[in-house]
N, C-alpha and C. Protein backbone atom coordinates (compact mmCIF):
# COMPACT_ATOMS: atom_id res chain seq x y z
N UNK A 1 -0.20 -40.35 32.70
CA UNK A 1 -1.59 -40.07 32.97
C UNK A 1 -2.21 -39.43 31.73
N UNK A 2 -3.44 -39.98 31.67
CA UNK A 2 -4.17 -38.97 30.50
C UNK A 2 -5.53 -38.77 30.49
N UNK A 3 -5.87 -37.67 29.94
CA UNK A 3 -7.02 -37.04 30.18
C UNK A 3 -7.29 -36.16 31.41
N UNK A 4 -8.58 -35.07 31.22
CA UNK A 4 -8.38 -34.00 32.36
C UNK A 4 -8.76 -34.75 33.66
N UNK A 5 -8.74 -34.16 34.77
CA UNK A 5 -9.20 -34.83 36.11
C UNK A 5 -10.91 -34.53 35.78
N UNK A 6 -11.63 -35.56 36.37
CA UNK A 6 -13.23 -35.12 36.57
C UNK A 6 -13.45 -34.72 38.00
N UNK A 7 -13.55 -33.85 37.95
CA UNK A 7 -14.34 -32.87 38.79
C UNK A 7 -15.40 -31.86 38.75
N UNK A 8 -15.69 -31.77 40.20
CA UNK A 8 -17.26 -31.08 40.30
C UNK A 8 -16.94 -29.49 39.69
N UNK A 9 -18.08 -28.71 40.04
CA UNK A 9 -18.08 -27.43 39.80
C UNK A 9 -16.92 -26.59 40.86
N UNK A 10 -17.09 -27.22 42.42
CA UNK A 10 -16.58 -27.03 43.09
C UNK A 10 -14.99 -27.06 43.54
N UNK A 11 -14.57 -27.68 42.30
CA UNK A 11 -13.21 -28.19 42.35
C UNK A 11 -13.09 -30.07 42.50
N UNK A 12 -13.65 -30.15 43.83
CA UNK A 12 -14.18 -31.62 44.42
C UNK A 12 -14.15 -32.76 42.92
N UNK A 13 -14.09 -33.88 43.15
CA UNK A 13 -14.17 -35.17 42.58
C UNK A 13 -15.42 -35.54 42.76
N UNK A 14 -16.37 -35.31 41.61
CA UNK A 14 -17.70 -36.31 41.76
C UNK A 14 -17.31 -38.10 42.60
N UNK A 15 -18.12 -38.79 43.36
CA UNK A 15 -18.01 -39.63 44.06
C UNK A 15 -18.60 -40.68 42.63
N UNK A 16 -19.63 -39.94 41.98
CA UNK A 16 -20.04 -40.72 41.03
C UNK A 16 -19.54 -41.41 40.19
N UNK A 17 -18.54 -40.11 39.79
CA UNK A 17 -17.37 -40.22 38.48
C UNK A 17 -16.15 -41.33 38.88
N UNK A 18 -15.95 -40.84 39.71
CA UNK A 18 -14.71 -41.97 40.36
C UNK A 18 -15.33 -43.49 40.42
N UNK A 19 -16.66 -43.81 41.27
CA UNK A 19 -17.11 -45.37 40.80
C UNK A 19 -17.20 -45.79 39.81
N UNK A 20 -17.88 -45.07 38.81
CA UNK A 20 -17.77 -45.42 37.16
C UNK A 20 -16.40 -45.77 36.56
N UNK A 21 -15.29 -44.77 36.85
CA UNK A 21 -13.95 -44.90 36.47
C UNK A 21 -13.58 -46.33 37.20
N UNK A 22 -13.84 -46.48 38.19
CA UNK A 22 -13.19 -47.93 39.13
C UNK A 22 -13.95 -49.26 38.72
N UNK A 23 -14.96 -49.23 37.78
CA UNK A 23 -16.09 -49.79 37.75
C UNK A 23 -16.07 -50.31 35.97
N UNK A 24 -15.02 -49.89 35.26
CA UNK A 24 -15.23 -49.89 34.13
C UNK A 24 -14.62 -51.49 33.93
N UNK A 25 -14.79 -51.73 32.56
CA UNK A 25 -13.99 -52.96 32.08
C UNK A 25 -13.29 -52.82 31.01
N UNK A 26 -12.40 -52.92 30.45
CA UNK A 26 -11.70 -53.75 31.54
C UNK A 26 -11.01 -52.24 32.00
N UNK A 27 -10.36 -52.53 33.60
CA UNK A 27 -9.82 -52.47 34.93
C UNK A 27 -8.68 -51.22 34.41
N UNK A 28 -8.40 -49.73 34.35
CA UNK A 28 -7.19 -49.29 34.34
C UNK A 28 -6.91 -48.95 35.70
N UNK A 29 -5.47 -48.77 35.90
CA UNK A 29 -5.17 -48.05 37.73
C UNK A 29 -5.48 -46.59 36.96
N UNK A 30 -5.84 -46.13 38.38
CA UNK A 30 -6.19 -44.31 38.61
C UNK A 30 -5.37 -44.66 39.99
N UNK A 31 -5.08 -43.42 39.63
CA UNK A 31 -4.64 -42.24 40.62
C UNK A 31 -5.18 -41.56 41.02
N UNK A 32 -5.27 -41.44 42.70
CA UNK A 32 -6.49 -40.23 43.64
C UNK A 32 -5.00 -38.78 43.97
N UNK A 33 -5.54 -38.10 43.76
CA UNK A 33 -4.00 -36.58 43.94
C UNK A 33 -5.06 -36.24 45.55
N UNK A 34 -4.50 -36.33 46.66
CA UNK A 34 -5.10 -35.87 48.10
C UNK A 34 -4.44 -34.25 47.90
N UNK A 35 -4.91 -33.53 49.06
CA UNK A 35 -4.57 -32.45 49.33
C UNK A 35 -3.74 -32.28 49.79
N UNK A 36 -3.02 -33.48 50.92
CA UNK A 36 -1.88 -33.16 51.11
C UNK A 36 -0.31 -33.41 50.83
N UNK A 37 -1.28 -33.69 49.02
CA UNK A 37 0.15 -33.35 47.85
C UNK A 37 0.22 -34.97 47.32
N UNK A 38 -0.25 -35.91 48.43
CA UNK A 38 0.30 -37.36 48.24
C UNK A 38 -0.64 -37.58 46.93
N UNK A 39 -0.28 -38.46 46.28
CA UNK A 39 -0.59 -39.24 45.16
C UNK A 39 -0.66 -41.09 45.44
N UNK A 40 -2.45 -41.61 45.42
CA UNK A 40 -2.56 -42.94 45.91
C UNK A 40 -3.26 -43.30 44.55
N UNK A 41 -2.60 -44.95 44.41
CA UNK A 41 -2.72 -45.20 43.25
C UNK A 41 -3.37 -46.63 43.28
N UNK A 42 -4.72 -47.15 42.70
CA UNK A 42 -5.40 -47.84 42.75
C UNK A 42 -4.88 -48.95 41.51
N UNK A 43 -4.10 -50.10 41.58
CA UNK A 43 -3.73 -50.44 40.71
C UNK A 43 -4.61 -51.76 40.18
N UNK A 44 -5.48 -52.40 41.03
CA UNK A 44 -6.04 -53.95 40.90
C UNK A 44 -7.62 -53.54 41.42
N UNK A 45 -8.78 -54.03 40.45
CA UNK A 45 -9.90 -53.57 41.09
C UNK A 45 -10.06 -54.48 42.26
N UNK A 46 -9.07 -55.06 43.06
CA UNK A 46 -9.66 -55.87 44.43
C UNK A 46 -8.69 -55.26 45.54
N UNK A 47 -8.09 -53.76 45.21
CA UNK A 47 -7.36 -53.33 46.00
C UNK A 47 -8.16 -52.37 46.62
N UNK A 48 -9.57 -52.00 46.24
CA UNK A 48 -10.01 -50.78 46.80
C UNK A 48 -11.41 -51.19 47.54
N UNK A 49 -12.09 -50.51 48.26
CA UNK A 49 -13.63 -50.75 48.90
C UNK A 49 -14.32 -49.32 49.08
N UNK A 50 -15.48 -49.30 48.88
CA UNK A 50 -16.25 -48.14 49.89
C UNK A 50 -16.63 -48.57 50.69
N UNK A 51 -16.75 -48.08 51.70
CA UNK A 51 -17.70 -47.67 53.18
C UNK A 51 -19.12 -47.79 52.63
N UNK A 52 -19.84 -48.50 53.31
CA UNK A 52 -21.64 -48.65 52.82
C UNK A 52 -21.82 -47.32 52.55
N UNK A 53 -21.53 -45.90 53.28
CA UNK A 53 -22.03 -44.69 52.63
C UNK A 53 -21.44 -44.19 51.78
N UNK A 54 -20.53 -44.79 51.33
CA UNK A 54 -19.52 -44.29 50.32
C UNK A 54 -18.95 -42.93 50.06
N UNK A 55 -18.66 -42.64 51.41
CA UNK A 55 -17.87 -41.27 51.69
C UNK A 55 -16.73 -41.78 52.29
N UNK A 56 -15.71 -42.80 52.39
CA UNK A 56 -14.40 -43.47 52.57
C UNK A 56 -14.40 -43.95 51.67
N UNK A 57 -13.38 -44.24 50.89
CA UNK A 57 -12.42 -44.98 50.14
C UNK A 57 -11.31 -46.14 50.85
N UNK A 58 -11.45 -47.35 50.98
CA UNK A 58 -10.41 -47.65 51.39
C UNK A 58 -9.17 -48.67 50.25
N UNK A 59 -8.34 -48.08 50.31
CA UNK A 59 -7.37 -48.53 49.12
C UNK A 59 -6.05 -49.70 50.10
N UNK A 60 -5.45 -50.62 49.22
CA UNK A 60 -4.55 -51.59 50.30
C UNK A 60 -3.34 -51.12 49.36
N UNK A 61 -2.37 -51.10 50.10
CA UNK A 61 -1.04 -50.52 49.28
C UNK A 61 0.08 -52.02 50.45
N UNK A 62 0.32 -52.89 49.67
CA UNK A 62 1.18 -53.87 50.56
C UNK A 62 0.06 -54.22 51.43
N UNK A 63 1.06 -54.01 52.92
CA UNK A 63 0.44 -54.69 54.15
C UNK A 63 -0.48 -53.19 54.58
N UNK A 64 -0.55 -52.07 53.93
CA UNK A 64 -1.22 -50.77 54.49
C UNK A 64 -2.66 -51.06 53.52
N UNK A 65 -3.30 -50.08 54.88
CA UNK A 65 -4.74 -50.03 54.34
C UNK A 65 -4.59 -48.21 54.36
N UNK A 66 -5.31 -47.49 53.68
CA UNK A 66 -5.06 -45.80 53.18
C UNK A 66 -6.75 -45.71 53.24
N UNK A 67 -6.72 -44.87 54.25
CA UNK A 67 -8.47 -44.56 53.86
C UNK A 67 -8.91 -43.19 53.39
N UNK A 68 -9.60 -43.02 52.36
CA UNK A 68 -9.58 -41.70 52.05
C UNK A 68 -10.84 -41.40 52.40
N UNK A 69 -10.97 -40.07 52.67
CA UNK A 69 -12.48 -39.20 52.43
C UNK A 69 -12.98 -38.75 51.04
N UNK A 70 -13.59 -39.33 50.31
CA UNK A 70 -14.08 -39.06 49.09
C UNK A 70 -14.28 -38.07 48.67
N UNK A 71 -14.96 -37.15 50.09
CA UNK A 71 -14.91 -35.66 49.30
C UNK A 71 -13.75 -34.63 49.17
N UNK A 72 -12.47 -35.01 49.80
CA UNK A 72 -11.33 -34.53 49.63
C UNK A 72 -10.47 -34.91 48.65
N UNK A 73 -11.13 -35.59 47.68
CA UNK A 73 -9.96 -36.17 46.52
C UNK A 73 -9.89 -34.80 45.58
N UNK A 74 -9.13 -34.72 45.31
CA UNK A 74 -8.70 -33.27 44.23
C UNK A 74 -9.21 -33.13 42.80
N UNK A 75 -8.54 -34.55 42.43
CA UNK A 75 -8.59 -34.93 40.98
C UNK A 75 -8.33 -36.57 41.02
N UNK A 76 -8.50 -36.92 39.98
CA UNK A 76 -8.26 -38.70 39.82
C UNK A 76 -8.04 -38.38 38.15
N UNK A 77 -6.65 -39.46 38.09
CA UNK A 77 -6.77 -39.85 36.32
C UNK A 77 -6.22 -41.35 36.21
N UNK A 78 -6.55 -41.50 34.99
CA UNK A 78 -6.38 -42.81 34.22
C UNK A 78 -4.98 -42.91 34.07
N UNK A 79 -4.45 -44.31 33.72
CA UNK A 79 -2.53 -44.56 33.32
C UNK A 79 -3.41 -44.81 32.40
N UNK A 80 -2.17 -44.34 31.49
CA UNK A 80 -2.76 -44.77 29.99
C UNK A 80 -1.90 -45.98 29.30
């Protein structure tokens, strides 16, 4: 991984920052760090979706779908 995590003032993951990061070209996997320690890793930009309000994340890992709450992501970084 490299570079610091982007986050708010609050600790929190801008929702902003993270689309831009998912959004770039070309495509690196990030990593979302949850609170409860797990580490989900976005590897293909056709593995992930928002929710029209874009406060879920939904990521496909195999045959699993992982839905996150956006405002609980910790930190997110780049593979370098």
């Amino acid at each position: 991984m490299t570079g610091a995590p982007l986050a708010s003032e609050d600790g929190r993951v801008s929702s902003d920052a993270l689309r831009e990061q998912l959004q770039r070209h070309p495509f690196q996997p990030v990593t979302l760090m949850l609170p409860s320690g797990k580490a989900v890793t976005i590897k293909n930009p056709e593995l992930y979706i928002f929710s029209e309000t874009g406060r879920t994340l939904i990521v496909t890992e195999g045959d699993r779908f992982i839905f996150v709450d956006v405002a609980t992501i910790e930190a997110f970084e780049t593979a370098s």
